[in-house]
PDB file of N, CA and C in Angstrom:
ATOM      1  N   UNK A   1      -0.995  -3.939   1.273  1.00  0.00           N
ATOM      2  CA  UNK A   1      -1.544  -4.086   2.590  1.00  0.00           C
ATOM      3  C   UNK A   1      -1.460  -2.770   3.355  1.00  0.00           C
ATOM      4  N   UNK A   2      -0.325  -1.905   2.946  1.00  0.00           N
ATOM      5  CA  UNK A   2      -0.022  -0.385   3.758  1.00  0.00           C
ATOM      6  C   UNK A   2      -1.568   0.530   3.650  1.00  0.00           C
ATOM      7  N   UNK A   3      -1.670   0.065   2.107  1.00  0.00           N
ATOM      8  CA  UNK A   3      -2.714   1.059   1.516  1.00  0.00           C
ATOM      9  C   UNK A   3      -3.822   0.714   2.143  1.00  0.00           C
ATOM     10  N   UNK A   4      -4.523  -0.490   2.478  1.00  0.00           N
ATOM     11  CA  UNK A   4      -5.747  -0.919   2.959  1.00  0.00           C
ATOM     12  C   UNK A   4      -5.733  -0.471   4.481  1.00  0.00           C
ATOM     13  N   UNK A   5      -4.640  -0.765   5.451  1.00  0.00           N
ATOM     14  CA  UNK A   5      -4.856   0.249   6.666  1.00  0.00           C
ATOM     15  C   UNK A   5      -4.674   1.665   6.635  1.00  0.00           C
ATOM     16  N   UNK A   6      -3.920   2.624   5.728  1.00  0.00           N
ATOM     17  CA  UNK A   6      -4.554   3.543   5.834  1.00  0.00           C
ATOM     18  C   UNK A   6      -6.161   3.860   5.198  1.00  0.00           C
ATOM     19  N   UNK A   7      -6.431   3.250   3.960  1.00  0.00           N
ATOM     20  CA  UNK A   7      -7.703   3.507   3.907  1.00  0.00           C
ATOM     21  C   UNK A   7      -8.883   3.004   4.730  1.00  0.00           C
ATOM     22  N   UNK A   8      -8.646   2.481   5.463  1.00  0.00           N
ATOM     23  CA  UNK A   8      -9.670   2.555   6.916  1.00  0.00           C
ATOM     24  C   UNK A   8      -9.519   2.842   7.920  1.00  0.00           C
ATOM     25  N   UNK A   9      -7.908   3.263   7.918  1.00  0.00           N
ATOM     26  CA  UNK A   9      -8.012   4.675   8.939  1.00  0.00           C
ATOM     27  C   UNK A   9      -8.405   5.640   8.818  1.00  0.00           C
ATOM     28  N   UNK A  10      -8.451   6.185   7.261  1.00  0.00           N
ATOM     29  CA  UNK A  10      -9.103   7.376   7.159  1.00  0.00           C
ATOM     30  C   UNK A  10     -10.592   7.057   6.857  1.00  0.00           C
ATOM     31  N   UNK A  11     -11.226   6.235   6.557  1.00  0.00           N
ATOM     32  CA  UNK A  11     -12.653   5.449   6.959  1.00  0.00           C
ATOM     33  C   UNK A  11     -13.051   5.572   8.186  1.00  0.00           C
ATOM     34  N   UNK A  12     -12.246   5.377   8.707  1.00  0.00           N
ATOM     35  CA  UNK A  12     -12.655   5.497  10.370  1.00  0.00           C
ATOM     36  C   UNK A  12     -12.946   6.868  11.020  1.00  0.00           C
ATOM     37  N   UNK A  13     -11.728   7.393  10.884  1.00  0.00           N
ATOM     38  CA  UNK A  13     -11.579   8.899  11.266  1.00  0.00           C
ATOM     39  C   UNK A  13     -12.624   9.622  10.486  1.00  0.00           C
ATOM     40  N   UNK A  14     -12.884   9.661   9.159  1.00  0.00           N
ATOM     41  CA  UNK A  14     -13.832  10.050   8.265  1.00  0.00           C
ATOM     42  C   UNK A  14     -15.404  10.112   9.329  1.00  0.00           C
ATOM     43  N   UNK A  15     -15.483   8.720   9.513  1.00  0.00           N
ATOM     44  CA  UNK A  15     -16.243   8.082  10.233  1.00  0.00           C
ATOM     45  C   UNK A  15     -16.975   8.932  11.580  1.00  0.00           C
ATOM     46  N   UNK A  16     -15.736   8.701  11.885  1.00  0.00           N
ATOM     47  CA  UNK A  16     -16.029   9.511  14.031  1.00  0.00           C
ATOM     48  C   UNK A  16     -16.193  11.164  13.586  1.00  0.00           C
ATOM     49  N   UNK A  17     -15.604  11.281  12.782  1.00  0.00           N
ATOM     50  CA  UNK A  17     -15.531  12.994  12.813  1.00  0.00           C
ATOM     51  C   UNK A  17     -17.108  13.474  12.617  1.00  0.00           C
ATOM     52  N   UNK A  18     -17.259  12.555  11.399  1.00  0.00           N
ATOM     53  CA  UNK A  18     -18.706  12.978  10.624  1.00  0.00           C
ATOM     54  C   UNK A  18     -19.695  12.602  11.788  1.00  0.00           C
ATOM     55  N   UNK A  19     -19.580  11.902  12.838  1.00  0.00           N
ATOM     56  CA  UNK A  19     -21.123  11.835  13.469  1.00  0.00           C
ATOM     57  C   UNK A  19     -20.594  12.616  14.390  1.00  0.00           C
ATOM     58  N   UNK A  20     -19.465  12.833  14.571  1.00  0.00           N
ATOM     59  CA  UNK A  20     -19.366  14.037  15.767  1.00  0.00           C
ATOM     60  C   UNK A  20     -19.987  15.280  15.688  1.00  0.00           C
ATOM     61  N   UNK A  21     -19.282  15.689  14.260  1.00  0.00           N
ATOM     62  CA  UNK A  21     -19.836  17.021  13.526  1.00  0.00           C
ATOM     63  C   UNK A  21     -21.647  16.906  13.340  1.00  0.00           C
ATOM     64  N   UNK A  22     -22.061  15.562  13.241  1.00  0.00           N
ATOM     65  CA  UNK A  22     -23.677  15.766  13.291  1.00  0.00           C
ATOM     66  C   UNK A  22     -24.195  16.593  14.701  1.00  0.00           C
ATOM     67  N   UNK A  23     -23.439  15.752  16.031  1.00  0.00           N
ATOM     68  CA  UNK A  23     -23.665  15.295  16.899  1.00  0.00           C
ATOM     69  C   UNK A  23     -23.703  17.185  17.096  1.00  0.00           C
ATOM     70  N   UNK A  24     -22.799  17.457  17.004  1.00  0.00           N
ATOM     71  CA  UNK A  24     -22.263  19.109  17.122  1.00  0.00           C
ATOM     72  C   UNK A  24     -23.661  20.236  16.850  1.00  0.00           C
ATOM     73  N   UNK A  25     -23.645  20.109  15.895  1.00  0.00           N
ATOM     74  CA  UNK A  25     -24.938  20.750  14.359  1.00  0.00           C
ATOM     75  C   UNK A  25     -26.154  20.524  15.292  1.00  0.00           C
ATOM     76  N   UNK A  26     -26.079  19.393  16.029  1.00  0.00           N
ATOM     77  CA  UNK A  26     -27.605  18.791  16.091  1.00  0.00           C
ATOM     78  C   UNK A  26     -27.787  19.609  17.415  1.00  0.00           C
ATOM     79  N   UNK A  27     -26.612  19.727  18.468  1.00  0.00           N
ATOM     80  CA  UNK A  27     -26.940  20.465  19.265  1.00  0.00           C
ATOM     81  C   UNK A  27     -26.979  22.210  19.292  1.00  0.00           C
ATOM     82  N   UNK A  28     -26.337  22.477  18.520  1.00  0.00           N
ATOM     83  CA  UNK A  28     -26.004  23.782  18.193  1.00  0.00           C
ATOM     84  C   UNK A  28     -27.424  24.074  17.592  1.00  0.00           C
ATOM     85  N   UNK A  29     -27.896  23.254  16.541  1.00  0.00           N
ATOM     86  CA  UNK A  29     -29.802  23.385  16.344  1.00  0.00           C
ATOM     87  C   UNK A  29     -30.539  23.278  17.902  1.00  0.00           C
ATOM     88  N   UNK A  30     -29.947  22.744  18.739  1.00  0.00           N
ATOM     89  CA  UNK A  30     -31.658  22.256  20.064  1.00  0.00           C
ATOM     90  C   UNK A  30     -31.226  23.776  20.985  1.00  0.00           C
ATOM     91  N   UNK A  31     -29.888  24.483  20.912  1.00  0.00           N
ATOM     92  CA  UNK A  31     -29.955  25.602  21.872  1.00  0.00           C
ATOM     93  C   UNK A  31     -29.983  26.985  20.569  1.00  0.00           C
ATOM     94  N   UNK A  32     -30.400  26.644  19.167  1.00  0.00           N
ATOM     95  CA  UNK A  32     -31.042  28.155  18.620  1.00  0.00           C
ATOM     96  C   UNK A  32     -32.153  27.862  18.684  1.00  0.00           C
ATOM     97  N   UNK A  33     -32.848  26.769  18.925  1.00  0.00           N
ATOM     98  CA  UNK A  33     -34.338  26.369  18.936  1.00  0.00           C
ATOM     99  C   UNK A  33     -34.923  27.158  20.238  1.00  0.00           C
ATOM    100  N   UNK A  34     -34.151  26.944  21.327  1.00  0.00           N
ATOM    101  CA  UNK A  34     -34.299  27.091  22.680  1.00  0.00           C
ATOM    102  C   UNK A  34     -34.063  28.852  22.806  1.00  0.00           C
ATOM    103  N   UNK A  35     -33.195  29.053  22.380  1.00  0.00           N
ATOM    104  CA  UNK A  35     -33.683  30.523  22.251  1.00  0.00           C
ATOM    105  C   UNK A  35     -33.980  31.292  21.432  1.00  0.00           C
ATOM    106  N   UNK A  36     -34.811  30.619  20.415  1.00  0.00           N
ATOM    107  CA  UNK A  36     -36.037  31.376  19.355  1.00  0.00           C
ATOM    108  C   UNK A  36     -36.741  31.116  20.532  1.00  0.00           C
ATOM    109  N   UNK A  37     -37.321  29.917  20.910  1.00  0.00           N
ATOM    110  CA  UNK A  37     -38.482  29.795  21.911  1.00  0.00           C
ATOM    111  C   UNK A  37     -38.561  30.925  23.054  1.00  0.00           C
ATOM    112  N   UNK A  38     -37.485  31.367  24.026  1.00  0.00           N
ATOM    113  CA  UNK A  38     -36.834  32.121  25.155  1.00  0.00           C
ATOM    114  C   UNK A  38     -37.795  33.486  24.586  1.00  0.00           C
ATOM    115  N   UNK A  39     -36.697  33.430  23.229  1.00  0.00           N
ATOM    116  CA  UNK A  39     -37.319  35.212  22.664  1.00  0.00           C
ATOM    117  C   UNK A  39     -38.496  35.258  22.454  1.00  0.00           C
ATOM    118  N   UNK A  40     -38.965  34.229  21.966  1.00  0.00           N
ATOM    119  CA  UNK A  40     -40.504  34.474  21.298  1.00  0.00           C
ATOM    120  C   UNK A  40     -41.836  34.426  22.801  1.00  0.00           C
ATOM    121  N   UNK A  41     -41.084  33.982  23.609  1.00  0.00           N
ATOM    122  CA  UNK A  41     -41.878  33.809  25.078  1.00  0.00           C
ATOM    123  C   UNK A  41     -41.431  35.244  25.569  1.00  0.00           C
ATOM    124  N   UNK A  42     -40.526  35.538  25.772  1.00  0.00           N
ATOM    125  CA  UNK A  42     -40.199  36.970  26.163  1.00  0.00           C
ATOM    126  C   UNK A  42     -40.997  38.317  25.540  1.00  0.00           C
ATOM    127  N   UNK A  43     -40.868  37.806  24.127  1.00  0.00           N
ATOM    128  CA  UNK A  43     -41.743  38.659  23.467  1.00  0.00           C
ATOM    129  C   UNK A  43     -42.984  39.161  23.806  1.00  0.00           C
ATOM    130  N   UNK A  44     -43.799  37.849  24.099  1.00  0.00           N
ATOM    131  CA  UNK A  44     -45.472  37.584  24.043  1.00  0.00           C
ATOM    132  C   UNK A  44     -45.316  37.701  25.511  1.00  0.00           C
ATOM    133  N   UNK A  45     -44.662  38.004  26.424  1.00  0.00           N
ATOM    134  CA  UNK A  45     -44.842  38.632  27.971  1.00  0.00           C
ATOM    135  C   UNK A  45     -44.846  39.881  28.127  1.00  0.00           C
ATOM    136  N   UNK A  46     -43.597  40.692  26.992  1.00  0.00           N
ATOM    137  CA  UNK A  46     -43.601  41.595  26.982  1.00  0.00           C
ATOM    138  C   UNK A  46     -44.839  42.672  26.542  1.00  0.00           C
ATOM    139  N   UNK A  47     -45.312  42.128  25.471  1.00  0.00           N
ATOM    140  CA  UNK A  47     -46.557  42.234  24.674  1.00  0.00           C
ATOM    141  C   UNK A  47     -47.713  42.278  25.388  1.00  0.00           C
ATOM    142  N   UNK A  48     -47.722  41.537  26.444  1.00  0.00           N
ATOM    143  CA  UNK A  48     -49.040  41.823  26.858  1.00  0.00           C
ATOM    144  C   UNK A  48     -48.927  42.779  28.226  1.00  0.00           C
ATOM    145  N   UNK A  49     -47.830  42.663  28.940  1.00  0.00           N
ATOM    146  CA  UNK A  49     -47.259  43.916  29.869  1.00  0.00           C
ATOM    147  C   UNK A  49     -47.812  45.250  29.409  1.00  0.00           C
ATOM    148  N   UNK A  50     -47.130  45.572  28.049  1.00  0.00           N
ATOM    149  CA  UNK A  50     -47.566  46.553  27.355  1.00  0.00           C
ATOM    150  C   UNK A  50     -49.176  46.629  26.989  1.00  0.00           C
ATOM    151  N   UNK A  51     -49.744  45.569  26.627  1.00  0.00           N
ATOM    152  CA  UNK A  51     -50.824  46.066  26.234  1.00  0.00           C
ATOM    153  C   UNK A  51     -51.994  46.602  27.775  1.00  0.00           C
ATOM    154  N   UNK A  52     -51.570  45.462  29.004  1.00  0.00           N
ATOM    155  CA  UNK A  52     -52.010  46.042  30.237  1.00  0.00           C
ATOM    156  C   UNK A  52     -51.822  47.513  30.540  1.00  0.00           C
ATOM    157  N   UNK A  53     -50.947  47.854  30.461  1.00  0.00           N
ATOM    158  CA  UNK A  53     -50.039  49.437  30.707  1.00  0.00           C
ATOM    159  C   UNK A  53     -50.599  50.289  29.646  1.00  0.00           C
ATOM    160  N   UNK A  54     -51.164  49.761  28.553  1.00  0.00           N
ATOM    161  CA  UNK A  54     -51.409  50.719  27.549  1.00  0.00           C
ATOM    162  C   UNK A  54     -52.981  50.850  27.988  1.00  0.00           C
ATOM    163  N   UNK A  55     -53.839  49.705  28.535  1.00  0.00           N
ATOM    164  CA  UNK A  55     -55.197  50.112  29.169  1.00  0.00           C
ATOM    165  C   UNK A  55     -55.419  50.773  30.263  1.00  0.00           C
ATOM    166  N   UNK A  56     -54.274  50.650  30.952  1.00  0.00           N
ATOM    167  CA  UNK A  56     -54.808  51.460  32.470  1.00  0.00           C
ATOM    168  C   UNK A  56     -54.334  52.397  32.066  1.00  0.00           C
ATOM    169  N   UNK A  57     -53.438  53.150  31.167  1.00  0.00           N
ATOM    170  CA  UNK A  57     -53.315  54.742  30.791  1.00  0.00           C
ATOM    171  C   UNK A  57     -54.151  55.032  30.125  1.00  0.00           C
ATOM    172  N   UNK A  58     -55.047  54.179  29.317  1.00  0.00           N
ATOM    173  CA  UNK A  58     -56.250  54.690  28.484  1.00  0.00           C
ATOM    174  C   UNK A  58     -57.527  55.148  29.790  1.00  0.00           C
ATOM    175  N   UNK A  59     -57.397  53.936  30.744  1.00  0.00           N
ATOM    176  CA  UNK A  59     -58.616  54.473  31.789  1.00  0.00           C
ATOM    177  C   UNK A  59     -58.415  55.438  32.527  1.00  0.00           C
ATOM    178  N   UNK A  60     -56.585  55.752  32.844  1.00  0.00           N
ATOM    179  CA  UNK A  60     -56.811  57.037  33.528  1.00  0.00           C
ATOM    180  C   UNK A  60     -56.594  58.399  32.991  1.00  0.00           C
ATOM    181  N   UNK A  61     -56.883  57.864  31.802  1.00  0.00           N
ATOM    182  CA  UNK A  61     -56.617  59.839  30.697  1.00  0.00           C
ATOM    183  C   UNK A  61     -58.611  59.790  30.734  1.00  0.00           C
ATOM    184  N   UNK A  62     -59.394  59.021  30.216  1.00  0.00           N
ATOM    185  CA  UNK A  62     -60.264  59.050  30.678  1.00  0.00           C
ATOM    186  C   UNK A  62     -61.281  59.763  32.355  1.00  0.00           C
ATOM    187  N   UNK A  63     -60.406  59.007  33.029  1.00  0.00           N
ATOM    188  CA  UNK A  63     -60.817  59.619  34.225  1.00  0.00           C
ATOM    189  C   UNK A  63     -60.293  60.856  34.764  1.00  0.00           C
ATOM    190  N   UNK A  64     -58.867  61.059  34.022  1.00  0.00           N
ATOM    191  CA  UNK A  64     -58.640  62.082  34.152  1.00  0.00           C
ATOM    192  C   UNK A  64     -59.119  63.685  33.323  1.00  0.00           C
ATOM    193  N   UNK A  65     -59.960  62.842  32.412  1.00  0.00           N
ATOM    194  CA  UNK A  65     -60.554  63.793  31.416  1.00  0.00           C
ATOM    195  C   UNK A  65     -61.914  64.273  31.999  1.00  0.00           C
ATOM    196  N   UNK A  66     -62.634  63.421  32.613  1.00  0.00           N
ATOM    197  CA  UNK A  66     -63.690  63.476  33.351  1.00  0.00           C
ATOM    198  C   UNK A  66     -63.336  64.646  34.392  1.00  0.00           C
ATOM    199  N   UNK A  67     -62.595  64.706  35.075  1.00  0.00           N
ATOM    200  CA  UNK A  67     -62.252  65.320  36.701  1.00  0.00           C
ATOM    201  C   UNK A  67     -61.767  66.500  35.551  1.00  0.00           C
ATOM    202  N   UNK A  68     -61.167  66.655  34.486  1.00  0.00           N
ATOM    203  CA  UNK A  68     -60.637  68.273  34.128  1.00  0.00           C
ATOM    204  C   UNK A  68     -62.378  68.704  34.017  1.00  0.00           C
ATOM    205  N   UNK A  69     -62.778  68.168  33.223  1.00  0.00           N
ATOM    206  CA  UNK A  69     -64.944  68.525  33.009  1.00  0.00           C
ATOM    207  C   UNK A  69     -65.240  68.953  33.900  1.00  0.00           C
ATOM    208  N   UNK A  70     -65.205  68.108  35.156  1.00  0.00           N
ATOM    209  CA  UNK A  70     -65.940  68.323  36.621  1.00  0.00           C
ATOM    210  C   UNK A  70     -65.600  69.962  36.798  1.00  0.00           C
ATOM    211  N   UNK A  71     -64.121  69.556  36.980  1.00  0.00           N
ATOM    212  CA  UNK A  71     -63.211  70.810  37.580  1.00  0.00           C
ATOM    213  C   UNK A  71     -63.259  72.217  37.006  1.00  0.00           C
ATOM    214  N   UNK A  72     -63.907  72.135  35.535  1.00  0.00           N
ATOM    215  CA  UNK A  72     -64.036  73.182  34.870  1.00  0.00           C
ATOM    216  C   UNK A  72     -64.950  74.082  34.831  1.00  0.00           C
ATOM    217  N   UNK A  73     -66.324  72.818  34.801  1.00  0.00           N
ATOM    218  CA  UNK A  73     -67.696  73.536  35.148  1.00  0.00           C
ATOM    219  C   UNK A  73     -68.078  73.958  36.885  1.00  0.00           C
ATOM    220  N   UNK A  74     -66.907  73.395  37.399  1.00  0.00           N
ATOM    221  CA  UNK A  74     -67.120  74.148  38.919  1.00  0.00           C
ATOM    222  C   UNK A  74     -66.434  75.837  39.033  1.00  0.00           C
ATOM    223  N   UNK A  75     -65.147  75.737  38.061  1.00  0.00           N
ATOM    224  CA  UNK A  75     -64.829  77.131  38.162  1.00  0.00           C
ATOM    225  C   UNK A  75     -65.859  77.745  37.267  1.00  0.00           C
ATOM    226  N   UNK A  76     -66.465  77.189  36.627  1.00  0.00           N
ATOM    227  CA  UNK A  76     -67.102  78.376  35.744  1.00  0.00           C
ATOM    228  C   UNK A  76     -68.091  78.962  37.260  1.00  0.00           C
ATOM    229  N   UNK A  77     -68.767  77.785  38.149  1.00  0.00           N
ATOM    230  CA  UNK A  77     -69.983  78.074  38.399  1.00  0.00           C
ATOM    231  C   UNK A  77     -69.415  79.145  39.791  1.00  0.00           C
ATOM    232  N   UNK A  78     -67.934  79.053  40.140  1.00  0.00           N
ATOM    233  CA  UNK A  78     -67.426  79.779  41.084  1.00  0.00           C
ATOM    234  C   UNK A  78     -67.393  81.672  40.280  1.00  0.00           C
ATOM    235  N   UNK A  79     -66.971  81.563  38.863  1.00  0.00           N
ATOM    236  CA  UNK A  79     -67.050  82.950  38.475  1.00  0.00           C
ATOM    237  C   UNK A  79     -67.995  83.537  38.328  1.00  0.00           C
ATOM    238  N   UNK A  80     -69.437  83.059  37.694  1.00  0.00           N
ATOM    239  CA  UNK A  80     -70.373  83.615  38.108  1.00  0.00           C
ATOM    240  C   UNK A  80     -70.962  83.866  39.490  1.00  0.00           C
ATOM    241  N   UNK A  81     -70.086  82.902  40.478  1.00  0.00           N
ATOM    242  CA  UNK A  81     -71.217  83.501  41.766  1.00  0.00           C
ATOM    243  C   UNK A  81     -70.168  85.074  42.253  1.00  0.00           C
ATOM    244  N   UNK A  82     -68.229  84.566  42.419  1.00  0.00           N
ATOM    245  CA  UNK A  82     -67.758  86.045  42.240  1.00  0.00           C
ATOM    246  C   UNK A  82     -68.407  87.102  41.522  1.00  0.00           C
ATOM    247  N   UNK A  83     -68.463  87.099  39.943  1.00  0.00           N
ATOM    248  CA  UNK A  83     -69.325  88.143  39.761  1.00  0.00           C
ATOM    249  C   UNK A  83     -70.151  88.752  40.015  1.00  0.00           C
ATOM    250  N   UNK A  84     -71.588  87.776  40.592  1.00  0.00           N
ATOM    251  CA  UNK A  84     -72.375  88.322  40.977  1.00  0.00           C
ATOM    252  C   UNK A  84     -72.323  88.635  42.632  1.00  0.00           C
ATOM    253  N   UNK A  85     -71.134  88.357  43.391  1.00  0.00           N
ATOM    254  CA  UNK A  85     -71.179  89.070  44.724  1.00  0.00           C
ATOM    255  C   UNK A  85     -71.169  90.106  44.731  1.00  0.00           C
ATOM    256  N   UNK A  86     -69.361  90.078  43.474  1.00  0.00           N
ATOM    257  CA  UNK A  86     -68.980  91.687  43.059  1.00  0.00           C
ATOM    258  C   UNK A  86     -70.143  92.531  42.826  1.00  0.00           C
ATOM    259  N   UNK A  87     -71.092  92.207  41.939  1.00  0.00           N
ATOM    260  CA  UNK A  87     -72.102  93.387  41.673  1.00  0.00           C
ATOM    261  C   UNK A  87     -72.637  93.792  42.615  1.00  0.00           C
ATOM    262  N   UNK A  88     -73.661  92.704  43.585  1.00  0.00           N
ATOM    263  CA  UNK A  88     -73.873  93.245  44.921  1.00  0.00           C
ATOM    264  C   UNK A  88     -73.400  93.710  46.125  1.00  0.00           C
ATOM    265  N   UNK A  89     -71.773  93.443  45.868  1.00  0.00           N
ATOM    266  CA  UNK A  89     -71.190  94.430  46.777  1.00  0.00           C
ATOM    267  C   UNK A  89     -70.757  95.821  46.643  1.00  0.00           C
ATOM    268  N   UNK A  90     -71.296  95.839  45.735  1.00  0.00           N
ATOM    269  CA  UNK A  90     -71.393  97.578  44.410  1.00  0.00           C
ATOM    270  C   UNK A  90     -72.575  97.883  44.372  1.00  0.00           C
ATOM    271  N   UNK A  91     -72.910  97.185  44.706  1.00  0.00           N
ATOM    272  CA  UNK A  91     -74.875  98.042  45.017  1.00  0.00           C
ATOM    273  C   UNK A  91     -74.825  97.948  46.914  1.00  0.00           C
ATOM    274  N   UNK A  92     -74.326  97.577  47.163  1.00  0.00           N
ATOM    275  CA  UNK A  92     -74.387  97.919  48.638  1.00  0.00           C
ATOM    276  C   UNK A  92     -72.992  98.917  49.022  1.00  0.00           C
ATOM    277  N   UNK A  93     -72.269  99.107  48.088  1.00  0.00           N
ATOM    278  CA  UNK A  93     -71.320  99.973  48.917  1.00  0.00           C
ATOM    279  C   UNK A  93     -72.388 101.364  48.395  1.00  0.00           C
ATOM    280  N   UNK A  94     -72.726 101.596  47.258  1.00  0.00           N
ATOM    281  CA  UNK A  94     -73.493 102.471  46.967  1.00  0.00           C
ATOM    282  C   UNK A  94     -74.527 103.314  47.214  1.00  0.00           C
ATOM    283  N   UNK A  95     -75.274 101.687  47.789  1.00  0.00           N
ATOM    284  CA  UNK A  95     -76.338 102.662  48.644  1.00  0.00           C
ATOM    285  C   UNK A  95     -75.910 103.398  50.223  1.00  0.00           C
TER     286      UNK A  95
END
């Protein structure tokens, strides 16, 4: 009779432990679930942050490529008109 209450005490205990330990597992699975999800949302925010940030630096190397053009063919059109003052102010100091 000794033997039959301990073997369903340890039936028992066997018992509670094992759905505890599920109970444990099962949650310890719903908060790595929860932050795979966290990261993988963090990720795909981050991701597109970046890809915004990566277009408006594409539009303003663009526009900024434009304005060096502008800016370039205006000095050119400033050295030829210097030059050609210079010459005529060498034909007028001359004469």
């Amino acid at each position: 009779m000794d033997n039959n209450i301990w073997t369903v005490l340890v039936t028992a205990v066997t018992v509670f432990g094992g759905s505890q330990a599920f109970r444990f597992y099962e949650r310890r699975a719903m908060h790595k679930e929860r932050d795979d999800d966290f990261i993988r949302h963090d990720c795909k925010d981050r991701i597109s942050k970046l890809e915004a940030l990566l277009e408006e630096s594409a539009r303003e190397k663009d526009e900024m490529r434009s304005l060096i053009i502008k800016l370039t063919s205006e000095v050119a059109e400033l050295r030829v008109k210097v030059e050609y003052l210079s010459t005529e102010n060498t034909k007028l100091k001359s004469k």
